[in-house]
N, C-alpha and C. Protein backbone atom coordinates (compact mmCIF):
# COMPACT_ATOMS: atom_id res chain seq x y z
N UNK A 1 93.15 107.69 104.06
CA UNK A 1 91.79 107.60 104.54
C UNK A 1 91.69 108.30 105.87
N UNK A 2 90.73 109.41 106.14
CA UNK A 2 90.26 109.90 107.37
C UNK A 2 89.21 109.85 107.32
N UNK A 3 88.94 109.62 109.08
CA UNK A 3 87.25 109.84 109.57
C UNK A 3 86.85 111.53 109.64
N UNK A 4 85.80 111.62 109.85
CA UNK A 4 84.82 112.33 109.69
C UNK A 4 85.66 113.49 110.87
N UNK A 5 85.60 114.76 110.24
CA UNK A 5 86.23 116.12 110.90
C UNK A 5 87.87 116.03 110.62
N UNK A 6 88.45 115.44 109.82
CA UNK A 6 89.68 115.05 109.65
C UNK A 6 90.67 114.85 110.39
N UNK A 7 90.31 113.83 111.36
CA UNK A 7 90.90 113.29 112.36
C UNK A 7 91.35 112.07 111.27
N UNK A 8 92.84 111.48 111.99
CA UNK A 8 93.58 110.32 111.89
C UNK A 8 92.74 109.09 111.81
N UNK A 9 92.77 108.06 111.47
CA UNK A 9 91.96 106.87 111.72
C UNK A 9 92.88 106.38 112.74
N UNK A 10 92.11 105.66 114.03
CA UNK A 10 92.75 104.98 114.87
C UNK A 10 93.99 103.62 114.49
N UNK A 11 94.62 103.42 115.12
CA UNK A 11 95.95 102.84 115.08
C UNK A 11 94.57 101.39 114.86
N UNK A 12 94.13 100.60 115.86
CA UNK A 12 93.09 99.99 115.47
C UNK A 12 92.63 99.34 114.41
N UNK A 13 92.22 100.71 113.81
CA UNK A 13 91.65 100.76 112.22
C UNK A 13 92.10 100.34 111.04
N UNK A 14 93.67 101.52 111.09
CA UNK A 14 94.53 100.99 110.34
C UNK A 14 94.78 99.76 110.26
N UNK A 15 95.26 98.82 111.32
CA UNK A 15 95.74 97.25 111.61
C UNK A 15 94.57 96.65 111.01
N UNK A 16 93.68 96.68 111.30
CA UNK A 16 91.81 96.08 110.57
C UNK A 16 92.09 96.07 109.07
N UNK A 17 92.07 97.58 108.58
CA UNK A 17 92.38 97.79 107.04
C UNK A 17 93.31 96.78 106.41
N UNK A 18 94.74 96.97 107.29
CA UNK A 18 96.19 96.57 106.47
C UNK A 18 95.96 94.61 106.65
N UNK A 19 95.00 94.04 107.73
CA UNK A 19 95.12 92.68 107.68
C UNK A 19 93.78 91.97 106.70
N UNK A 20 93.01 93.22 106.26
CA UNK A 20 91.71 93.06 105.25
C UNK A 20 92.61 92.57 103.96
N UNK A 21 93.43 93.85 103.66
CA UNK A 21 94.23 93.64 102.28
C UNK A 21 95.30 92.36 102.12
N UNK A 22 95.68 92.39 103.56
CA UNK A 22 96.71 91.16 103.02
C UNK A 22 95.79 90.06 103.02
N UNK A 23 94.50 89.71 103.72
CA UNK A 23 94.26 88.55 103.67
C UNK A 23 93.29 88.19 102.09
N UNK A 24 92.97 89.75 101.69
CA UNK A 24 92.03 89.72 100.55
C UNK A 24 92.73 89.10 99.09
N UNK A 25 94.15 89.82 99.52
CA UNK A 25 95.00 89.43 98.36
C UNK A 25 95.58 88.34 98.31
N UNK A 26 95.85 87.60 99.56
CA UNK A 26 96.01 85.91 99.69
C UNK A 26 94.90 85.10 99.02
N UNK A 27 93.64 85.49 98.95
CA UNK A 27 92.30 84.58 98.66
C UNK A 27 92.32 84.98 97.54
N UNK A 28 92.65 86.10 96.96
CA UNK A 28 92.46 86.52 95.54
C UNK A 28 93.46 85.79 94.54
N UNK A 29 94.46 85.44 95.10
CA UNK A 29 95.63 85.22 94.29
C UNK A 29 95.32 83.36 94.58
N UNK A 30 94.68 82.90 95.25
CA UNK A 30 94.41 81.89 95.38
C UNK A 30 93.28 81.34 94.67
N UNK A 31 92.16 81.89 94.53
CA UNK A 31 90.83 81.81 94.30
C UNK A 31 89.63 83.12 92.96
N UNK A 32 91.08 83.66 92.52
CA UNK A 32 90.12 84.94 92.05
C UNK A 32 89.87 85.82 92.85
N UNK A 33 89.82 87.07 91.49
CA UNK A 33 89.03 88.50 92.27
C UNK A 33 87.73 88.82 92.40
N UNK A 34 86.90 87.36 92.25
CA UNK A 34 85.85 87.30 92.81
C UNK A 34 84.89 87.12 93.89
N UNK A 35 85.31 86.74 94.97
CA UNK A 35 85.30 86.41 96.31
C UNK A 35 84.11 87.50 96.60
N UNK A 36 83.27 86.67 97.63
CA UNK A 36 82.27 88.26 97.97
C UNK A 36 82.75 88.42 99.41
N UNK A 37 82.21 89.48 99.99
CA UNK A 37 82.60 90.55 100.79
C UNK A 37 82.03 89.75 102.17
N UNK A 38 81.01 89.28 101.94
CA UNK A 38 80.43 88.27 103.06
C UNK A 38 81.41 87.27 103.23
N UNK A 39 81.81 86.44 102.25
CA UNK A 39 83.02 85.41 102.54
C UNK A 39 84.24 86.03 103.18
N UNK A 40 85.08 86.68 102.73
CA UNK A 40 86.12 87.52 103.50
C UNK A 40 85.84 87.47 104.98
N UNK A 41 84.48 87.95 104.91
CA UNK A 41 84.79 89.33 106.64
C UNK A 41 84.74 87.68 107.52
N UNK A 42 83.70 86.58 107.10
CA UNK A 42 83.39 85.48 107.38
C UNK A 42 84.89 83.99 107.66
N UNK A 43 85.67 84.32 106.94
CA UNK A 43 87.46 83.77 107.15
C UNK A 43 88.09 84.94 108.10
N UNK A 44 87.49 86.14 107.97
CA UNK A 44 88.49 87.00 108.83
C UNK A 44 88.14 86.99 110.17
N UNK A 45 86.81 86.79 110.65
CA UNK A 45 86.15 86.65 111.82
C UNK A 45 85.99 88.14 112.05
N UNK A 46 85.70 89.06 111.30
CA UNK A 46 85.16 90.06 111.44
C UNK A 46 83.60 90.19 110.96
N UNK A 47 82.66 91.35 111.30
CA UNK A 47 81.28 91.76 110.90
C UNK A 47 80.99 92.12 109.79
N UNK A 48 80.54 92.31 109.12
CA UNK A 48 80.77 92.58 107.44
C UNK A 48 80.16 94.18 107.58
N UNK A 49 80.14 94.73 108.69
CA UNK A 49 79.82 96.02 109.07
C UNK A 49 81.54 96.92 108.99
N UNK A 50 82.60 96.23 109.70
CA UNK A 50 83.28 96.40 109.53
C UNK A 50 84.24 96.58 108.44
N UNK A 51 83.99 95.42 107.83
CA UNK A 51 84.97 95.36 105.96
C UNK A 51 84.14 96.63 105.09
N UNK A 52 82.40 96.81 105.63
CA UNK A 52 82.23 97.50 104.21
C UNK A 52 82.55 99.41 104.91
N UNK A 53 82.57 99.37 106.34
CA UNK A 53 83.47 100.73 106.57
C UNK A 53 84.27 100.67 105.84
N UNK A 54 85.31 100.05 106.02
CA UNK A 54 86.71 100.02 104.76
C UNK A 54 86.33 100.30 103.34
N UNK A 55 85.64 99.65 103.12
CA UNK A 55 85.50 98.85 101.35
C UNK A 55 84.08 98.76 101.32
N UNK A 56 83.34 99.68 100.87
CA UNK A 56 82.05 99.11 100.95
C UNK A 56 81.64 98.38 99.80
N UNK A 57 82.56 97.94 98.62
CA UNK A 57 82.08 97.29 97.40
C UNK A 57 83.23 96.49 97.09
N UNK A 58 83.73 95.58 96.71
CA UNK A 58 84.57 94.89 96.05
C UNK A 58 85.43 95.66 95.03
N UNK A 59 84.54 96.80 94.02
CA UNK A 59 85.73 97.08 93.47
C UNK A 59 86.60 97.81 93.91
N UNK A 60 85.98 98.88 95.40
CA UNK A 60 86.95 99.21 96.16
C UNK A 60 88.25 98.54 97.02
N UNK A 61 87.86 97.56 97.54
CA UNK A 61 89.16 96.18 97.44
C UNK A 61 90.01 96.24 96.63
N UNK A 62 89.29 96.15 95.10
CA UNK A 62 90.44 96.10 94.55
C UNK A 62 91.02 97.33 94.09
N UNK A 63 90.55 98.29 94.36
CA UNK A 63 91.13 99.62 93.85
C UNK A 63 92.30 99.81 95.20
N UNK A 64 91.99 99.78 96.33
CA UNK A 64 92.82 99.74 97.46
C UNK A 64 94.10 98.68 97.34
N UNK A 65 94.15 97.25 97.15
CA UNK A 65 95.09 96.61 96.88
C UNK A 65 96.24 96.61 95.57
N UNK A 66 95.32 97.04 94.44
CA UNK A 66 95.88 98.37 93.16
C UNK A 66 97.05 99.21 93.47
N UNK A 67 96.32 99.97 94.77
CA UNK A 67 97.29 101.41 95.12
C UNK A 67 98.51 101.02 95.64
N UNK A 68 97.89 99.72 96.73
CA UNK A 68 98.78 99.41 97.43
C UNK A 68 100.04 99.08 96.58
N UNK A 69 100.14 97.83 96.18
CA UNK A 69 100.96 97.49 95.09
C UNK A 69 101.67 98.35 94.34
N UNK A 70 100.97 99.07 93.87
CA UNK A 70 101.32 100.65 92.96
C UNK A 70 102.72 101.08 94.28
N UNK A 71 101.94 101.93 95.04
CA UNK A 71 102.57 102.60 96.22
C UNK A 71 103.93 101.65 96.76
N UNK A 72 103.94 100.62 96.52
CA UNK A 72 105.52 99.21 97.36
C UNK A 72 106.03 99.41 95.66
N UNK A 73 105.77 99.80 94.40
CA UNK A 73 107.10 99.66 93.63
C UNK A 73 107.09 100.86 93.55
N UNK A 74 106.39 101.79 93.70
CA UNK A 74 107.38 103.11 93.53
C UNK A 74 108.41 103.49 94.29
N UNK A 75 107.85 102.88 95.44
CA UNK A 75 108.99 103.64 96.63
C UNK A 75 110.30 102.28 96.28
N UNK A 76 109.93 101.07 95.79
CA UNK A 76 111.07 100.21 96.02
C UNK A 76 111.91 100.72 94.46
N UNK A 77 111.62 101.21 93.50
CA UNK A 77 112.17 101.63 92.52
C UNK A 77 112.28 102.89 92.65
N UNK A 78 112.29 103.27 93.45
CA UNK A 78 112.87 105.08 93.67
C UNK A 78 114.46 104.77 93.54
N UNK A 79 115.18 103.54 93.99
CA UNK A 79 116.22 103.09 94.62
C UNK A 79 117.10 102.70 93.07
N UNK A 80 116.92 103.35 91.79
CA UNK A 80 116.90 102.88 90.76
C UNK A 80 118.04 104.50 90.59
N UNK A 81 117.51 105.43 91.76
CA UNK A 81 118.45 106.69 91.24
C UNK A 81 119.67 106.55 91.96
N UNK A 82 119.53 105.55 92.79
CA UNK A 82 120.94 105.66 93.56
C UNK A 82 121.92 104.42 92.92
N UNK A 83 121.65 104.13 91.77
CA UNK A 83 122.64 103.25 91.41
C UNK A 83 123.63 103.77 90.23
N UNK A 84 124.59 103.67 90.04
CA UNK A 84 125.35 104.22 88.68
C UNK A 84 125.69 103.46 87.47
N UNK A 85 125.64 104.52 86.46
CA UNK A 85 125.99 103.69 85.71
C UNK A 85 124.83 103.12 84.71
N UNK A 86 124.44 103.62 83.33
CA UNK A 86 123.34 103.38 82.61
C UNK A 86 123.02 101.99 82.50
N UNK A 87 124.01 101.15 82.32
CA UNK A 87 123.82 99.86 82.22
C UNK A 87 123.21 98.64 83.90
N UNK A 88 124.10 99.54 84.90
CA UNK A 88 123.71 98.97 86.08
C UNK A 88 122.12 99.55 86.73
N UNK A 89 121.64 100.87 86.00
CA UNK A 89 120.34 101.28 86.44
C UNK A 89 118.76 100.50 85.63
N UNK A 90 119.66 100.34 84.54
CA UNK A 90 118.85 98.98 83.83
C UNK A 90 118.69 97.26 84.23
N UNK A 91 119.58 97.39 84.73
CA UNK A 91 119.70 95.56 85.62
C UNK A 91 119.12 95.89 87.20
N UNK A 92 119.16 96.84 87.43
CA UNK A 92 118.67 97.31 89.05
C UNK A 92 116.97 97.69 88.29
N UNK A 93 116.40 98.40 87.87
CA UNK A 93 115.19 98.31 87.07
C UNK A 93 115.04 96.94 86.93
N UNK A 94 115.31 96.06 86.14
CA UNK A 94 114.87 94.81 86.20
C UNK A 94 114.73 93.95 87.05
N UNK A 95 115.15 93.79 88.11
CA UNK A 95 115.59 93.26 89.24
C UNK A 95 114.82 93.95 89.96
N UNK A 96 114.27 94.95 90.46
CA UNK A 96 113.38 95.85 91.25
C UNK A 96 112.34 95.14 90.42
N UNK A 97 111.35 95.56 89.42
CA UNK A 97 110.48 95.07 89.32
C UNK A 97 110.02 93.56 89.56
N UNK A 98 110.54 92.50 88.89
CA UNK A 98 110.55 91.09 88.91
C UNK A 98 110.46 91.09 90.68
N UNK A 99 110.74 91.77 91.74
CA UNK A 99 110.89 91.51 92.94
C UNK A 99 109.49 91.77 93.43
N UNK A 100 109.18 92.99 92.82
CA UNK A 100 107.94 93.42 93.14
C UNK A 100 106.65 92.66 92.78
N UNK A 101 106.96 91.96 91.51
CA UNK A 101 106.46 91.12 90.92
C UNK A 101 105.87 89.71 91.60
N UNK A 102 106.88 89.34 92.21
CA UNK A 102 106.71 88.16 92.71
C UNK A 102 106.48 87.82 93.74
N UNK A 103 106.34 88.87 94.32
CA UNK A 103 105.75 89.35 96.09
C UNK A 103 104.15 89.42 96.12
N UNK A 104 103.93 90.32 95.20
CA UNK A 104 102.63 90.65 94.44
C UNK A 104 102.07 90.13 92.79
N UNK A 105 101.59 89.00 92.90
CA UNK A 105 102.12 87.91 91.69
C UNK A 105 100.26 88.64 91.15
N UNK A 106 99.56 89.39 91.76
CA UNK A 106 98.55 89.99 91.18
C UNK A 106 98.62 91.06 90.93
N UNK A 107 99.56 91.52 91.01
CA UNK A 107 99.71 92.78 90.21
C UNK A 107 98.70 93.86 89.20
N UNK A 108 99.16 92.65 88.08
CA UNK A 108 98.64 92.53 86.65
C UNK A 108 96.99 92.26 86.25
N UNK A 109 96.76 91.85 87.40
CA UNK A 109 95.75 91.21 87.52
C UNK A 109 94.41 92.46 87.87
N UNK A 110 95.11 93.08 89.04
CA UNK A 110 94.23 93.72 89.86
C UNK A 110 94.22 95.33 88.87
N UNK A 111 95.32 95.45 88.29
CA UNK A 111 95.61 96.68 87.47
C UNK A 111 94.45 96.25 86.16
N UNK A 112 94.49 95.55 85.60
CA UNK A 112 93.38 95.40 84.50
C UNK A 112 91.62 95.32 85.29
N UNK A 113 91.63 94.51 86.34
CA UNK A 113 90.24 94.42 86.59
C UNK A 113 89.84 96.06 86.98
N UNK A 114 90.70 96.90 87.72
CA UNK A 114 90.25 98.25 87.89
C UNK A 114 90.62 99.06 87.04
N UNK A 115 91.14 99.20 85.69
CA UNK A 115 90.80 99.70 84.59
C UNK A 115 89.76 99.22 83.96
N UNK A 116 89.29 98.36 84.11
CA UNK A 116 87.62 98.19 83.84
C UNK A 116 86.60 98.07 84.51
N UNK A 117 86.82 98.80 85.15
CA UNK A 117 85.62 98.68 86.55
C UNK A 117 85.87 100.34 87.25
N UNK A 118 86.93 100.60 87.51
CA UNK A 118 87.26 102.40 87.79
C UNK A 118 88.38 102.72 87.32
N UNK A 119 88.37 102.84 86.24
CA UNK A 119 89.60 103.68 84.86
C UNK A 119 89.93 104.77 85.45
N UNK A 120 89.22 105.65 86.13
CA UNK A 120 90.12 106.70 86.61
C UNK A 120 90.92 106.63 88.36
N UNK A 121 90.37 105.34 88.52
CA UNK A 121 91.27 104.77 89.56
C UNK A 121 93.05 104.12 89.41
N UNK A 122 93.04 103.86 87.94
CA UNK A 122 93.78 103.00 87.77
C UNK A 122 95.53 103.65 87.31
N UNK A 123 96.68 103.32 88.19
CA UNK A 123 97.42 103.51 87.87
C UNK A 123 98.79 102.91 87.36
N UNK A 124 99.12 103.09 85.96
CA UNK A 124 100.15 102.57 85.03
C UNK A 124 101.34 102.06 85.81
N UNK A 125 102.01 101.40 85.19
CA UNK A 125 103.29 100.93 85.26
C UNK A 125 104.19 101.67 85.71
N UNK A 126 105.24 101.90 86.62
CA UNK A 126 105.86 102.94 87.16
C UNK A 126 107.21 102.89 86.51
N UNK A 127 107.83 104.13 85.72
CA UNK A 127 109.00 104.21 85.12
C UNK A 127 109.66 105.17 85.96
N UNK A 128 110.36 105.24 86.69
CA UNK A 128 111.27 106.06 87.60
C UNK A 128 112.13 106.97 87.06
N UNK A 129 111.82 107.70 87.29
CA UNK A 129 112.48 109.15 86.69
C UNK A 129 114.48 108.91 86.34
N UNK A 130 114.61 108.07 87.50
CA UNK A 130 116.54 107.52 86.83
C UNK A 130 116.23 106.87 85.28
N UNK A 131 115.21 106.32 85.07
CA UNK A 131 115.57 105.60 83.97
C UNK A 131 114.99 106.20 82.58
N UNK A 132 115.14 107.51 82.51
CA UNK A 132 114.31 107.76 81.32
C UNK A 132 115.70 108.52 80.56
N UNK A 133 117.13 108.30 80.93
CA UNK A 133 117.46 108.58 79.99
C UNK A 133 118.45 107.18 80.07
N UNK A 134 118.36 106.32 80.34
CA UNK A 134 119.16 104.83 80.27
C UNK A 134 119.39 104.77 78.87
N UNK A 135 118.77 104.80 78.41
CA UNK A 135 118.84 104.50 76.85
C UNK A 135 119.88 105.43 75.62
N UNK A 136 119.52 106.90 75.94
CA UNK A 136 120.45 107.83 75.34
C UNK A 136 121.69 107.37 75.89
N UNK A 137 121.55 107.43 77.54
CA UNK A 137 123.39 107.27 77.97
C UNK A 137 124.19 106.11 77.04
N UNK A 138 123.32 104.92 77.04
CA UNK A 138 124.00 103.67 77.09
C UNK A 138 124.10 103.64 75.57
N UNK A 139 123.47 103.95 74.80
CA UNK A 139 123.79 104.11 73.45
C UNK A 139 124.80 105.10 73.07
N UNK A 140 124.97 106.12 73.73
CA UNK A 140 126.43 106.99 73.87
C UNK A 140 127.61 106.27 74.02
N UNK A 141 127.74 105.60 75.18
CA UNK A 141 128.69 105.13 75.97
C UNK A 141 129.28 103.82 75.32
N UNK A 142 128.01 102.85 74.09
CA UNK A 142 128.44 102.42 73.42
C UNK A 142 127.67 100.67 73.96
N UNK A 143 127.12 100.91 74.87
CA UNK A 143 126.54 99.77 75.82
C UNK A 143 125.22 99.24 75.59
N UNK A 144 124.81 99.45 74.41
CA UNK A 144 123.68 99.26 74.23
C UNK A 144 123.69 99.31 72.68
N UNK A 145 122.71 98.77 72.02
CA UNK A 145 122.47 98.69 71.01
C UNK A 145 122.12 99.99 70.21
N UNK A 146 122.72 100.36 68.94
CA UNK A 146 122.32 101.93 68.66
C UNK A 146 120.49 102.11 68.43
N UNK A 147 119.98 100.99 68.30
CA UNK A 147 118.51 101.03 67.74
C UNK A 147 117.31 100.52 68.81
N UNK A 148 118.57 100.56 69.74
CA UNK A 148 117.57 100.18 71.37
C UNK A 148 116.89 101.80 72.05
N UNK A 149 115.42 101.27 72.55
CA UNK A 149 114.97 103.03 73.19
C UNK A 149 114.17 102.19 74.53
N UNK A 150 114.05 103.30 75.33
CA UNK A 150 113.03 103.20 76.56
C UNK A 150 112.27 101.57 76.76
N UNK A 151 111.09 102.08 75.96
CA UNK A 151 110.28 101.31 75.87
C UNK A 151 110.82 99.47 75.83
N UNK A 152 112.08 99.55 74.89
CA UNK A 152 112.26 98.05 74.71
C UNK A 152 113.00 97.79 76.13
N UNK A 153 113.43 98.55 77.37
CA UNK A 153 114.10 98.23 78.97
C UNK A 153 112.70 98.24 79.51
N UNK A 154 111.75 98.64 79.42
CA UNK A 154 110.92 98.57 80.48
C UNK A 154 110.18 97.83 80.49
N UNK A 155 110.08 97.24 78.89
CA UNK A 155 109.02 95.78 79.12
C UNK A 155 109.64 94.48 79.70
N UNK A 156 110.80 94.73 79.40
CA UNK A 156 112.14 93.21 79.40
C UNK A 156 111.28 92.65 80.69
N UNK A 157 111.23 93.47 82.34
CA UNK A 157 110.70 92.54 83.61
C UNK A 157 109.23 92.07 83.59
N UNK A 158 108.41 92.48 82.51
CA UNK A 158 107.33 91.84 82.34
C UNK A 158 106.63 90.72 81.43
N UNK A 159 107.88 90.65 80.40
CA UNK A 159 108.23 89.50 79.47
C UNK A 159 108.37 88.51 80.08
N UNK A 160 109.35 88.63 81.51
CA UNK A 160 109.93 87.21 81.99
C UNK A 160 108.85 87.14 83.00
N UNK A 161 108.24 88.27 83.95
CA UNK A 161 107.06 87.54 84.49
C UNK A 161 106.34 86.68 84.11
N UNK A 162 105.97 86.51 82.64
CA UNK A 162 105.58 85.78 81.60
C UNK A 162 105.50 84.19 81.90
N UNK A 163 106.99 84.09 82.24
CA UNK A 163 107.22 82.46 82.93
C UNK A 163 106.91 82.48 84.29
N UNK A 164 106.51 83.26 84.97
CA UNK A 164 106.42 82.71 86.66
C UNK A 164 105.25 82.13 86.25
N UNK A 165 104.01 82.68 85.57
CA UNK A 165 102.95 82.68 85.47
C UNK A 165 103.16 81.15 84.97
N UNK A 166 103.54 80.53 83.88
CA UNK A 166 103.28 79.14 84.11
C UNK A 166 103.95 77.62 85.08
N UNK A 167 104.18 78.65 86.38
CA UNK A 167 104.42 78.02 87.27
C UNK A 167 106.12 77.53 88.01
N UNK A 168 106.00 76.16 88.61
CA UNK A 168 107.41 76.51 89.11
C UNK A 168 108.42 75.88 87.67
N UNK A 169 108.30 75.04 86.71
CA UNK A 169 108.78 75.14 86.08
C UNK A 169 108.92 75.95 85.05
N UNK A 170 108.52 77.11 84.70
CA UNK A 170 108.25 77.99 84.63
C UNK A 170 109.37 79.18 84.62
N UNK A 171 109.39 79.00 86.50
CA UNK A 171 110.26 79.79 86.89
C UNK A 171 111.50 79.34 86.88
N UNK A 172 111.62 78.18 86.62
CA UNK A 172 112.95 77.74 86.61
C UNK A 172 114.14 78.33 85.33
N UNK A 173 113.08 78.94 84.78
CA UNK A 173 113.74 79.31 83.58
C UNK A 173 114.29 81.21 83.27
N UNK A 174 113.67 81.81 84.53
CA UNK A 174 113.53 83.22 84.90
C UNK A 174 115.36 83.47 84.58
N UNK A 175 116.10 83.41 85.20
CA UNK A 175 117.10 83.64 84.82
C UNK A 175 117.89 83.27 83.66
N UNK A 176 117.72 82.35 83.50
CA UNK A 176 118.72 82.29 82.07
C UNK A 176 117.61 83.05 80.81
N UNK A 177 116.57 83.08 81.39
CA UNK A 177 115.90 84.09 79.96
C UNK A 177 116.04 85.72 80.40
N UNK A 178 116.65 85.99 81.42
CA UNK A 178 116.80 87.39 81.86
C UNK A 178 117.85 87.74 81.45
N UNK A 179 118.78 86.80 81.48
CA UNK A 179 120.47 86.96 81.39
C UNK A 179 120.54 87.11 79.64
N UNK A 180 119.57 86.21 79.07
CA UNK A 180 119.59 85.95 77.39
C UNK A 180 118.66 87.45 77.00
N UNK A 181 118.14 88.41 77.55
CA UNK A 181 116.95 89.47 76.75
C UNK A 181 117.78 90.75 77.69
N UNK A 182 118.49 90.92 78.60
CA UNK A 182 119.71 91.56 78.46
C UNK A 182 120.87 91.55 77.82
N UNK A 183 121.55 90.24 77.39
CA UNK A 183 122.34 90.56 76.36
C UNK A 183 121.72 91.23 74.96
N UNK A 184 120.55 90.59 74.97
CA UNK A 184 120.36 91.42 73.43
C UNK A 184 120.05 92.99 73.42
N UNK A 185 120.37 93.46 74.35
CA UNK A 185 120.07 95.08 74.58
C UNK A 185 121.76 95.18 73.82
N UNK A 186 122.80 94.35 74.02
CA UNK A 186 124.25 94.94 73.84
C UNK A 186 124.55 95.12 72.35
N UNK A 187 125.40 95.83 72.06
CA UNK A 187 125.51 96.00 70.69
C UNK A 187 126.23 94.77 69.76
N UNK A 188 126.51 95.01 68.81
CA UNK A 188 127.34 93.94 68.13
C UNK A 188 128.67 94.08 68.68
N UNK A 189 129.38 92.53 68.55
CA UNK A 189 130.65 92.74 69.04
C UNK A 189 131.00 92.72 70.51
N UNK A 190 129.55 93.03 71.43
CA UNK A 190 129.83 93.31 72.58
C UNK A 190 130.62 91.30 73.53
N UNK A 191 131.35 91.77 74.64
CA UNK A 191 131.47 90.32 74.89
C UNK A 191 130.60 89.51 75.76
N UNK A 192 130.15 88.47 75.37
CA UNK A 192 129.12 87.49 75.89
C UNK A 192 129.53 87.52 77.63
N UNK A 193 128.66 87.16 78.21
CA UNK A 193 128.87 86.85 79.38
C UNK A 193 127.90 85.28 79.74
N UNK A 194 128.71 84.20 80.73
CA UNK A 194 127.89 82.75 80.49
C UNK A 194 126.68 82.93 80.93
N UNK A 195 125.69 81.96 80.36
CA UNK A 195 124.21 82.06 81.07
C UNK A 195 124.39 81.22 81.87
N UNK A 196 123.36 81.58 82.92
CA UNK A 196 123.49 80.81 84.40
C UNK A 196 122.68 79.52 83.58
N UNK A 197 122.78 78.22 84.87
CA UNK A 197 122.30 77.22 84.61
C UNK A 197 120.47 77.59 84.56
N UNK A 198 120.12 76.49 84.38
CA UNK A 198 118.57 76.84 84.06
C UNK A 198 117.98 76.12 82.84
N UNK A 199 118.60 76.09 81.71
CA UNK A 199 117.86 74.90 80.93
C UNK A 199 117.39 73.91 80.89
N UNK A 200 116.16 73.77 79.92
CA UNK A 200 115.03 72.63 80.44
C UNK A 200 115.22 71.63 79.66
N UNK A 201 115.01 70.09 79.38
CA UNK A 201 114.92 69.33 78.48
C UNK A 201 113.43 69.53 77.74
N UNK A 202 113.21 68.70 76.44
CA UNK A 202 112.55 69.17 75.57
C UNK A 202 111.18 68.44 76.97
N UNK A 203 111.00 67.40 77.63
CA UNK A 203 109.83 67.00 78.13
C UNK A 203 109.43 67.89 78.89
N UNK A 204 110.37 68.48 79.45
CA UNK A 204 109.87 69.27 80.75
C UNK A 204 109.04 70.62 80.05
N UNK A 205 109.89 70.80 78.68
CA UNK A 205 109.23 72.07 77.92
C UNK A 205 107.73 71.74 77.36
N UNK A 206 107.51 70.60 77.51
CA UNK A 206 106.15 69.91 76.40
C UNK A 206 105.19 69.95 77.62
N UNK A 207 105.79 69.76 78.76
CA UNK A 207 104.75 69.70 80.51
C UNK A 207 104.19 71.10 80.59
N UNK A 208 105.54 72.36 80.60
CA UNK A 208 105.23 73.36 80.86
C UNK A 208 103.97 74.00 79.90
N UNK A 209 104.23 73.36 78.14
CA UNK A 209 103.20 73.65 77.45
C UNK A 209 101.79 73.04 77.86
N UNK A 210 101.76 71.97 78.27
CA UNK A 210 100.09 70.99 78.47
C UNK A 210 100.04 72.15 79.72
N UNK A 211 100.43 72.63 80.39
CA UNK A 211 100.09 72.60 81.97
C UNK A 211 99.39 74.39 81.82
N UNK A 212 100.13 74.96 80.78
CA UNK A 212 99.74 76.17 80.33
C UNK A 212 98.30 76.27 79.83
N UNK A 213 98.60 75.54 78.27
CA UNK A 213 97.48 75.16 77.70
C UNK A 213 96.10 74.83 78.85
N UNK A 214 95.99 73.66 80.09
CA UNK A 214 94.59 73.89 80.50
C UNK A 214 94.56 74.95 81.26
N UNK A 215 95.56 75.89 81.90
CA UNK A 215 95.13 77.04 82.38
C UNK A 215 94.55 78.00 81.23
């Protein structure tokens, strides 16, 4: 973003902008991406002259907090080329996202409302250029299932987001279902490795269902 004659935006400005988004995305993730623009500037103790310089509409909010998000996993999964090893760039992929994930638990959220609201704002899921041949290597090398491709590594960290979403029990279960949908990438024969602790009894599984169900 620049002002007018393409000058820098003041240091100021920026700080205004960057404490709009974090506080927009605290209320959002709390309350919905519905919030109006008067309420915000009104918790922020700013003029609503000010927020709509920034953002003069809500769906710009959310197109801005979109990018943002977008912009913190690309650069944190850039870090996906410096690891070796087909099998370890796939557990570093998984582990990068789920991080990103849970920092930014709207993600998902803010990516669908601005594909329907500014589609040509909206940008996809980020696959990092290390990992687009994970799949050929590791099926070479023998580490992977011969009938495993791309597509079935890159959904795996959004499957298990799956459980944060119904909460902390929920999450209690993030790892041993990460540890269980990576082994099944391995081929036959391959050797088991233990699942971490994490299993639920059947009540706690019947809670997590009611508690789902009224959301």
């Amino acid at each position: 973003m620049t002002q007018t004659g393409g000058r820098q935006p003041r240091r100021d400005a920026l700080e205004n902008r960057a404490r709009i988004l974090d506080h927009a995305e605290l209320r959002f993730a709390a309350r919905g991406l519905d919030v109006s623009l008067h309420r915000l500037a009104e918790e922020l103790g700013v003029g609503i002259g000010t927020l709509y310089r920034h953002f003069p509409t809500l769906d710009d909010l959310h197109v801005a907090l979109h990018h943002r998000v977008s912009d913190l996993a690309s650069e944190r999964l850039s870090a996906v080329a410096l690891i070796e090893g087909p099998w370890n760039r796939i557990v570093g992929y998984v582990d990068l996202v789920l991080e990103v994930m849970a920092e930014h638990p709207l993600a998902r959220v803010l990516y669908a409302r601005v594909m329907s609201t500014r589609p040509e704002h909206a940008r996809p899921a980020v696959i990092p250029p290390a990992l687009l041949t994970v799949a050929d290597e590791g099926r070479q090398l023998g580490l992977l299932r011969p009938d495993i491709e791309l597509s079935d590594i890159t959904v795996l960290p959004y499957l298990l987001h799956e459980l944060v979403a119904l909460g902390p029990a929920g999450a209690v279960l993030v790892p041993r279902m990460r540890a269980l949908l990576l082994e099944s990438l391995r081929p036959e024969g391959f050797p088991h490795t233990p699942l971490p602790p994490g299993a639920v009894d059947a009540e706690t599984l019947k809670r997590i269902a009611a508690e789902h169900g009224r959301g």
